[in-house]
C-alpha atoms as a PDB file:
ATOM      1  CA  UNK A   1       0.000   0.000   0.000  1.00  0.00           C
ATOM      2  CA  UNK A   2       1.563   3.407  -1.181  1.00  0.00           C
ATOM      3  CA  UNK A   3       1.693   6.032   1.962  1.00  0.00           C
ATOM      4  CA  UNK A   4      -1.005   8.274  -0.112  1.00  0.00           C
ATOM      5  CA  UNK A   5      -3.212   5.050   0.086  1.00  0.00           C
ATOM      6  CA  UNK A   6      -2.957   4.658   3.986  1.00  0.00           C
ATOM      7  CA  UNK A   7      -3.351   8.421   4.274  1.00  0.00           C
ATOM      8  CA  UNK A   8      -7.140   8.261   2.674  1.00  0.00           C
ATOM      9  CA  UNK A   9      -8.119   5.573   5.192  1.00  0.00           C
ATOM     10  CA  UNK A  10      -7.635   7.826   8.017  1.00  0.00           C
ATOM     11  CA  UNK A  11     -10.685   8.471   9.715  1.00  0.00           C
ATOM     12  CA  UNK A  12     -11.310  12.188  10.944  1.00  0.00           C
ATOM     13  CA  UNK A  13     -10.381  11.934  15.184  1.00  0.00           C
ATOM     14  CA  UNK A  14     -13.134  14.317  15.490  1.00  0.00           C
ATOM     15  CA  UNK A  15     -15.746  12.262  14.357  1.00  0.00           C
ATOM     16  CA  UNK A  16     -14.340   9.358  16.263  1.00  0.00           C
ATOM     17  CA  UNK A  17     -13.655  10.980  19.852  1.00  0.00           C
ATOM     18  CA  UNK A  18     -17.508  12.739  19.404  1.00  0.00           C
ATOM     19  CA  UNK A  19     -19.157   9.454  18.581  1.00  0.00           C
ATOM     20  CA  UNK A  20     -17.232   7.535  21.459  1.00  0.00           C
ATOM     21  CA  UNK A  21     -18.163  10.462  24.045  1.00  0.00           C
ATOM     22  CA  UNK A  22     -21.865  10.230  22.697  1.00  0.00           C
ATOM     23  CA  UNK A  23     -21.841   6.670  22.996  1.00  0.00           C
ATOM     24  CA  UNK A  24     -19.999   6.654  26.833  1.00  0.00           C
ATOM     25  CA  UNK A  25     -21.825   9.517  27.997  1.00  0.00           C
ATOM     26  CA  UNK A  26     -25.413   7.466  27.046  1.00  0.00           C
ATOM     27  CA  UNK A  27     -24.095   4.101  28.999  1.00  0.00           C
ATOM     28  CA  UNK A  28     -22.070   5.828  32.339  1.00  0.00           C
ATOM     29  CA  UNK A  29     -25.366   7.941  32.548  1.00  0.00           C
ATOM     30  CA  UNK A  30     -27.639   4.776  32.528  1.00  0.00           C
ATOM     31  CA  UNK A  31     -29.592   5.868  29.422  1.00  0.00           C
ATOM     32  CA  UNK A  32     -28.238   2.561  27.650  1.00  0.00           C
ATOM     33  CA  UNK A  33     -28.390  -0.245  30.682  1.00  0.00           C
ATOM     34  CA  UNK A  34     -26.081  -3.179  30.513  1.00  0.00           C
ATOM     35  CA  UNK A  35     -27.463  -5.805  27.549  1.00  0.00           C
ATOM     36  CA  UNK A  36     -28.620  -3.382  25.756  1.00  0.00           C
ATOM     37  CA  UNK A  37     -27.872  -3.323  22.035  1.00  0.00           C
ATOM     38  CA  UNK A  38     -25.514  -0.414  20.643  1.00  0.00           C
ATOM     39  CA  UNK A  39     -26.593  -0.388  17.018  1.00  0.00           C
ATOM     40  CA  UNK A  40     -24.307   0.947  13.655  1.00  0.00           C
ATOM     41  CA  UNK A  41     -27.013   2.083  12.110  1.00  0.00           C
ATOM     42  CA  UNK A  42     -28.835   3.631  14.375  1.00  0.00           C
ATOM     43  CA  UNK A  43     -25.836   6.141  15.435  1.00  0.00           C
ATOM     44  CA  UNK A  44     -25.015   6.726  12.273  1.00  0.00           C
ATOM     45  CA  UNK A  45     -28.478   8.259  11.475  1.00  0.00           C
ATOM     46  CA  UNK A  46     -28.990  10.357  14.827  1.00  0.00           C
ATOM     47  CA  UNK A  47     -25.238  11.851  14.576  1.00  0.00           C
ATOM     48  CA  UNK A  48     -25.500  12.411  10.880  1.00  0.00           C
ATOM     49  CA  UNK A  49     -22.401  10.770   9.950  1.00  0.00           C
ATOM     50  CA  UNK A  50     -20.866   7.877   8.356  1.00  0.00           C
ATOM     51  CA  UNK A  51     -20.209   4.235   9.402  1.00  0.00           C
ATOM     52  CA  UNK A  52     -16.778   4.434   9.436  1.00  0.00           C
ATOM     53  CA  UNK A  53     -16.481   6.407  12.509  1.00  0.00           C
ATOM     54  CA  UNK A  54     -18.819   4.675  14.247  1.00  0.00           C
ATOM     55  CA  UNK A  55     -17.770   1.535  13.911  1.00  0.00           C
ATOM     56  CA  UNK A  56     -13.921   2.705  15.133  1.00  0.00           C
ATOM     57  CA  UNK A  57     -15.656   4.781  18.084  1.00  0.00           C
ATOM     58  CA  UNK A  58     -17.576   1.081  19.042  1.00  0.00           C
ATOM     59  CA  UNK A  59     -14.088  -0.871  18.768  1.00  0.00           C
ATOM     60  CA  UNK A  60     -12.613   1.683  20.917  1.00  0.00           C
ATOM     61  CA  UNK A  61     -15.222   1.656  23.334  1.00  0.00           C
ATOM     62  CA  UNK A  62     -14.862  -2.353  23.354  1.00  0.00           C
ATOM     63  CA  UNK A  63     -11.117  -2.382  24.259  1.00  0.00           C
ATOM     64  CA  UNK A  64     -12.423  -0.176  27.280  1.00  0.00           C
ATOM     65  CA  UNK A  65     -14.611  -2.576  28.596  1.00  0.00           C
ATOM     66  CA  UNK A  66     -17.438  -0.645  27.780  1.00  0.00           C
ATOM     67  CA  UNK A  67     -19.251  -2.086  25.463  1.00  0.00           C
ATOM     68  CA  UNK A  68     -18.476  -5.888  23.812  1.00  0.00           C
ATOM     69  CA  UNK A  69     -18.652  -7.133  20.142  1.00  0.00           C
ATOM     70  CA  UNK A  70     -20.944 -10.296  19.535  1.00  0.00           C
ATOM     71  CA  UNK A  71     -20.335 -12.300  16.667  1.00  0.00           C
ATOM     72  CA  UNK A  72     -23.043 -11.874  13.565  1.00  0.00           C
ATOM     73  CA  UNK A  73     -24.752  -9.910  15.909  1.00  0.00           C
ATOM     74  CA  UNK A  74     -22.895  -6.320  16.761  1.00  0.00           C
ATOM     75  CA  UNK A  75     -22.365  -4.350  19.922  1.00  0.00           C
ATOM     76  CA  UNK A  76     -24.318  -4.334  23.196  1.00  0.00           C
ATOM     77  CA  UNK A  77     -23.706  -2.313  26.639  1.00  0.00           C
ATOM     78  CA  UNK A  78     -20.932  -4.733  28.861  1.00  0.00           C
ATOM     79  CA  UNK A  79     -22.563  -6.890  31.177  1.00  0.00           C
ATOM     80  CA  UNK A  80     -21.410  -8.088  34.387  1.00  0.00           C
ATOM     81  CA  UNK A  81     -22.669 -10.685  36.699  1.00  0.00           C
ATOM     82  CA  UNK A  82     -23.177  -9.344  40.545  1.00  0.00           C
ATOM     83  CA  UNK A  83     -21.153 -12.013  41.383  1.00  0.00           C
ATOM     84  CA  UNK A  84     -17.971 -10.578  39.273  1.00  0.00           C
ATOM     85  CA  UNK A  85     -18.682  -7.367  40.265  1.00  0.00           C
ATOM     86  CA  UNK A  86     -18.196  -8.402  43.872  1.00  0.00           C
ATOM     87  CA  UNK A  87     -15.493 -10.240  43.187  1.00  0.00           C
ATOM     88  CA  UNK A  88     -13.600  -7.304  41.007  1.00  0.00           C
ATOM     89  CA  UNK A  89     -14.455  -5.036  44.432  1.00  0.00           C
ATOM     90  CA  UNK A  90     -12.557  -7.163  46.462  1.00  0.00           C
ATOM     91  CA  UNK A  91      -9.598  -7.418  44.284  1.00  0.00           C
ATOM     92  CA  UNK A  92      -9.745  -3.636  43.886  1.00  0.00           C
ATOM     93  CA  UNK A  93      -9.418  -3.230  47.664  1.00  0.00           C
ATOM     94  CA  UNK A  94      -7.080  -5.762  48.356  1.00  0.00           C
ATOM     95  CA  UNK A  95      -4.622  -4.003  45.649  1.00  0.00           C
ATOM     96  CA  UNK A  96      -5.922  -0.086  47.266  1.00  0.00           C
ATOM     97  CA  UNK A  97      -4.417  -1.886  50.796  1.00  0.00           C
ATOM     98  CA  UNK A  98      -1.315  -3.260  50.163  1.00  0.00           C
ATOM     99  CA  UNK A  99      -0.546   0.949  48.214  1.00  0.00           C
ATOM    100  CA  UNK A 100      -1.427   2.312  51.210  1.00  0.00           C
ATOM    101  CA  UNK A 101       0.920  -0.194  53.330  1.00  0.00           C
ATOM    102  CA  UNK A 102       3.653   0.359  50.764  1.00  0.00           C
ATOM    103  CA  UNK A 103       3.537   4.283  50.285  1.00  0.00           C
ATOM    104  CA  UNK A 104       2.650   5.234  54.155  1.00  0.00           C
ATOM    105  CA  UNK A 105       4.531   6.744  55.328  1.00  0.00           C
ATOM    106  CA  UNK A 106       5.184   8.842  52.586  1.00  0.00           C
ATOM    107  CA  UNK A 107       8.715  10.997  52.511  1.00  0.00           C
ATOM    108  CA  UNK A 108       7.039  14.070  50.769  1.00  0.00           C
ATOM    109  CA  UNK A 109       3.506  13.202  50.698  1.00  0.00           C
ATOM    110  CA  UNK A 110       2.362  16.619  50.263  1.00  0.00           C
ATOM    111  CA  UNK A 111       3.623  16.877  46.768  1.00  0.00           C
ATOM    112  CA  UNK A 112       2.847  12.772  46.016  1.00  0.00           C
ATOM    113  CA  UNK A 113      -0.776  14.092  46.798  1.00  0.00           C
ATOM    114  CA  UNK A 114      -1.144  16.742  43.857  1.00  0.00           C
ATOM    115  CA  UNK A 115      -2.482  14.279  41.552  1.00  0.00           C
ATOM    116  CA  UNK A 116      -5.141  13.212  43.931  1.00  0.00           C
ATOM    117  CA  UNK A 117      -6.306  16.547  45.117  1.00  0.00           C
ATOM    118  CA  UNK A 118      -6.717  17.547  41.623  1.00  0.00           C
ATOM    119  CA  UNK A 119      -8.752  14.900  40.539  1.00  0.00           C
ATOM    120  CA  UNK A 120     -10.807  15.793  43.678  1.00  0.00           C
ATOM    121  CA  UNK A 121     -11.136  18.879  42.450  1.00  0.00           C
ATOM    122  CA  UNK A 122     -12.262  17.745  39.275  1.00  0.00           C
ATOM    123  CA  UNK A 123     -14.756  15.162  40.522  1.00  0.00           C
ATOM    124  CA  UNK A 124     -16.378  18.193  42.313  1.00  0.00           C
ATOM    125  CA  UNK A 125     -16.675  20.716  39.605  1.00  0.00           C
ATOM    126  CA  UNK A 126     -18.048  17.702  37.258  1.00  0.00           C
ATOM    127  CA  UNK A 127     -20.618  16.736  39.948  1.00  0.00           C
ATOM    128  CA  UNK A 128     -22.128  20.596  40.055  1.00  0.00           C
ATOM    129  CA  UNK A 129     -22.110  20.360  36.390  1.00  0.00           C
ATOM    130  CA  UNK A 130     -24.158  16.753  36.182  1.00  0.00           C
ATOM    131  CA  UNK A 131     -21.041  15.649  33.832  1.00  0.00           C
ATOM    132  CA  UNK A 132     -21.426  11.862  34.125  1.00  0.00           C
ATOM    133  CA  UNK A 133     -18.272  10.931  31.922  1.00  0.00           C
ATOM    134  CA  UNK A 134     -16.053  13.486  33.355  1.00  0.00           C
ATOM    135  CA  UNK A 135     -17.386  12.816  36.475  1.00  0.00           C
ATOM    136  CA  UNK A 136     -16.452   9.024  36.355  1.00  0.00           C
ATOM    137  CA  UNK A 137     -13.257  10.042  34.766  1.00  0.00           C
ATOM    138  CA  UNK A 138     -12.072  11.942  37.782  1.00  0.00           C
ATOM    139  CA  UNK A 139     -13.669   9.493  40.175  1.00  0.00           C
ATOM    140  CA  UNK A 140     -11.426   6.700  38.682  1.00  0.00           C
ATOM    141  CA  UNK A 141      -8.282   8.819  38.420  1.00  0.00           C
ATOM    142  CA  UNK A 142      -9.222  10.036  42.548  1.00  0.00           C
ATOM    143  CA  UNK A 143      -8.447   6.106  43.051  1.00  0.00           C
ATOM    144  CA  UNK A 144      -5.251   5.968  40.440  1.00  0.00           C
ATOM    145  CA  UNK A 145      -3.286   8.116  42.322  1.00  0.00           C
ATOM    146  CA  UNK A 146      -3.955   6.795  45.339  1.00  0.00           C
ATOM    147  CA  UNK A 147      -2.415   3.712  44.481  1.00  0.00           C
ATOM    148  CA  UNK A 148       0.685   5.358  42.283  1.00  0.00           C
ATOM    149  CA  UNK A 149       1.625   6.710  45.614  1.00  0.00           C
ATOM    150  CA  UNK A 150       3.478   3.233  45.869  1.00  0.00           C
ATOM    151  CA  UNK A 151       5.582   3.944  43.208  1.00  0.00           C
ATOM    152  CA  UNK A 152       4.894   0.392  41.564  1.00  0.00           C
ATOM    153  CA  UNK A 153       4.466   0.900  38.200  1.00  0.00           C
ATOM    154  CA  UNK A 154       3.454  -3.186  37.522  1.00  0.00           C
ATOM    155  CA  UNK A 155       0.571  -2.091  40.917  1.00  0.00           C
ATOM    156  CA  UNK A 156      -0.466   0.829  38.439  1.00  0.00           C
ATOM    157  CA  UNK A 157      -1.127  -1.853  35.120  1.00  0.00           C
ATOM    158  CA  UNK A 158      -2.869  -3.877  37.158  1.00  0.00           C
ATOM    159  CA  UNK A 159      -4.925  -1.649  39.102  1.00  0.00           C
ATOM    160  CA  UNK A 160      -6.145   0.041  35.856  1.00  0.00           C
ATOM    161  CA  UNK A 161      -7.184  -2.962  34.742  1.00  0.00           C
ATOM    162  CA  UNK A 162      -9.552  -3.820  37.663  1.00  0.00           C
ATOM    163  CA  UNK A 163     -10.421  -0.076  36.853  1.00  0.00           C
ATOM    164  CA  UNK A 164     -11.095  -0.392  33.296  1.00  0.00           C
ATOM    165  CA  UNK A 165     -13.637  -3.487  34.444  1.00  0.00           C
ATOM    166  CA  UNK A 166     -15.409  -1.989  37.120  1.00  0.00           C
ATOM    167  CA  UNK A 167     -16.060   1.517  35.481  1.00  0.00           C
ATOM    168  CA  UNK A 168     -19.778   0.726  34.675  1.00  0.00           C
ATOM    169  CA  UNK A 169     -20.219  -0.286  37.967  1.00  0.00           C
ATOM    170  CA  UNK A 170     -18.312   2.744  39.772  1.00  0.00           C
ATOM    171  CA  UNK A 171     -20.374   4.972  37.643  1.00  0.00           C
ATOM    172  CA  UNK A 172     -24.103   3.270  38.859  1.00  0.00           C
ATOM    173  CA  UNK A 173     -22.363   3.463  42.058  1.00  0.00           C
ATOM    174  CA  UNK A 174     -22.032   7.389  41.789  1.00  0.00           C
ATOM    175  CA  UNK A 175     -25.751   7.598  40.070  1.00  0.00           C
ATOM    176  CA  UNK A 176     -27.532   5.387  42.865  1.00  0.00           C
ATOM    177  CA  UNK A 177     -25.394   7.306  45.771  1.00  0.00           C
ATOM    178  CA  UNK A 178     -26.858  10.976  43.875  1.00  0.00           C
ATOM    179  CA  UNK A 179     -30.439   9.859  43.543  1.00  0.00           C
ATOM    180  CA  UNK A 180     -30.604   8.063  47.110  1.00  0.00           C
ATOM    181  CA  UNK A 181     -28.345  10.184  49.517  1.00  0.00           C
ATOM    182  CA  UNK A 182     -27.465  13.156  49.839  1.00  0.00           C
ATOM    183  CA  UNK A 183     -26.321  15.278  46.730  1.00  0.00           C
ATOM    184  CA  UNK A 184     -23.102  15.468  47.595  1.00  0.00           C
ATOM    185  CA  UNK A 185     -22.363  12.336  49.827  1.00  0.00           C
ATOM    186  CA  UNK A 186     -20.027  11.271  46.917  1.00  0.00           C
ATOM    187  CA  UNK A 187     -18.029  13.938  47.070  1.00  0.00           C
ATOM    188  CA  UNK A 188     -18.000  14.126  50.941  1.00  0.00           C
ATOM    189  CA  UNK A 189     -16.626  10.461  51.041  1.00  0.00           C
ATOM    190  CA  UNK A 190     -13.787  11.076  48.906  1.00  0.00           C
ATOM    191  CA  UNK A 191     -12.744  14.601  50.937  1.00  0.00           C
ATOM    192  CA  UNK A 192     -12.702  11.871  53.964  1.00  0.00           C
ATOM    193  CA  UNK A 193     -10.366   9.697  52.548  1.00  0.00           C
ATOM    194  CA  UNK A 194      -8.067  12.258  51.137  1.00  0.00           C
ATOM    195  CA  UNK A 195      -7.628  13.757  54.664  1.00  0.00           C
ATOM    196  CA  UNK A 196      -7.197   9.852  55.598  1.00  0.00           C
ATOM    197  CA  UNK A 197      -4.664   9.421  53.772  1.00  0.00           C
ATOM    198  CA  UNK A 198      -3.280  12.926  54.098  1.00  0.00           C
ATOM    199  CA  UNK A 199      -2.347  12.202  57.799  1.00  0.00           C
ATOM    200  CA  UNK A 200       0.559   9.943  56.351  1.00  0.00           C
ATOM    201  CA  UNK A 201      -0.575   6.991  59.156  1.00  0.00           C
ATOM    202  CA  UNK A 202      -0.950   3.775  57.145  1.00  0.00           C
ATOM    203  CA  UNK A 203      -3.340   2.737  60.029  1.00  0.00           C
ATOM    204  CA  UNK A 204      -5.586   5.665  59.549  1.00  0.00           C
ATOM    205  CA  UNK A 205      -5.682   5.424  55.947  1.00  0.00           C
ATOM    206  CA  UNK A 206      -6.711   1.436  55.513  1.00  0.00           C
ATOM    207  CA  UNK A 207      -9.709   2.324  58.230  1.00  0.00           C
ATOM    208  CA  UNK A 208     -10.874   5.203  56.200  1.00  0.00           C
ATOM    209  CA  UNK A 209     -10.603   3.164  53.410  1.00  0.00           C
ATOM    210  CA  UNK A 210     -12.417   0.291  54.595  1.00  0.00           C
ATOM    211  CA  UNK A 211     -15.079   2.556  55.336  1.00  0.00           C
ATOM    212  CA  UNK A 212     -15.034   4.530  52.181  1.00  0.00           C
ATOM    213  CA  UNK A 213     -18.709   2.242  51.193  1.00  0.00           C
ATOM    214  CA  UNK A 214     -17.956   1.810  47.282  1.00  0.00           C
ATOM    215  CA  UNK A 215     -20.529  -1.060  47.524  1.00  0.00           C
ATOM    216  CA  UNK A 216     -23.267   0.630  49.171  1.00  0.00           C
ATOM    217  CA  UNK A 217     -25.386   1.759  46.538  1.00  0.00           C
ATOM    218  CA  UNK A 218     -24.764  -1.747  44.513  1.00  0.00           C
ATOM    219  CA  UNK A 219     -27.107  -3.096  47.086  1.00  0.00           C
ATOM    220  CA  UNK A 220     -29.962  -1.483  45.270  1.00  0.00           C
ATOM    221  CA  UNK A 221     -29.644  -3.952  42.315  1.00  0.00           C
ATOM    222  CA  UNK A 222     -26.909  -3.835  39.655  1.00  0.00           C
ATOM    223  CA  UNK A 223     -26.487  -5.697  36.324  1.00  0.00           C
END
């Protein structure tokens, strides 16, 4: 293939990146529930664009754990069992304690912490806005740099993983908590464990962590 060849397959990143937010933005918020068919054609005609974009937005969104590809039979919203879910949980807070064990204390934890308050920050200003995919962007990236504080880098690739899998769920988590409690009980909880782990104790930190209640809202039914 001649490089002026490759060059016309390109697909415009625009047109991509807007059809993949579209598409995220309608599953994180809960408008598409987990099963639920993501259909080509269907995109195509409510964005007004071709089905070459679509179809790379979908693939993208499938290597996020997002959605999933079925043979002969196209995309649908990821589904989980509760049983996985619960299981994912636990591995995600078995990996969150044995960062806080490594990285407390920290030698200059006040800098280490930039990264978390900032994604604090932006898990705020995304909640006041009702921005569901930043929102769960931020909320995952709160929980990131929590664990980086270990300075493991193979503890990073595997917590993002576990990340990656349990987004849908972290993101019912955060609509269940907003609808049931108090508006800004999410919010509250993570300001807790910030200051948690903020006081440089290891001790402190795992007991605020073990009562940060990830799995409260789950309780109310999940997929």
């Amino acid at each position: 293939m001649t490089a002026a060849a490759s060059d016309s397959t390109v697909l415009p990143a625009s047109l991509v990146e807007m059809t993949a937010r579209h598409v995220r933005a309608e599953v994180l918020s809960g408008a598409l529930a987990p099963g639920v068919r993501v259909g080509e054609e269907a995109l195509c005609a409510r964005l007004g664009i071709s089905r070459a974009p679509v179809r790379e937005a979908l693939r993208r969104l499938a290597e996020q754990g997002l959605i999933e590809h079925l043979p002969r039979r196209g995309y649908r919203v990821m589904v989980w069992s509760a049983a996985d879910i619960v299981q994912l949980f636990e591995v995600r807070r078995a990996l969150e304690r044995h960062a806080l064990s490594t990285a407390l204390p920290h030698p200059d934890l006040d800098r280490g912490l930039g990264g978390v308050r900032s994604a604090l920050d932006e898990l705020t200003a995304a909640d006041r806005r009702g921005d569901w995919v930043a929102r769960d962007d931020a909320h995952r990236r709160f929980h990131a740099e929590i664990v980086a504080l270990a300075g493991n880098r193979q503890l990073d690739l595997v917590y993002g993983q576990i990340l990656v899998k349990l987004q849908l769920a972290m993101a019912r988590n955060l609509r269940e908590e907003t609808e049931v409690a108090a508006r800004r009980d999410g919010v509250r909880r993570h300001r807790e464990l910030l200051a948690a782990v903020a006081s440089n104790d290891p001790a402190v930190a795992e007991a605020a962590l073990r009562q940060h209640g990830e799995q409260t809202y789950l309780k109310l039914g999940i997929c």
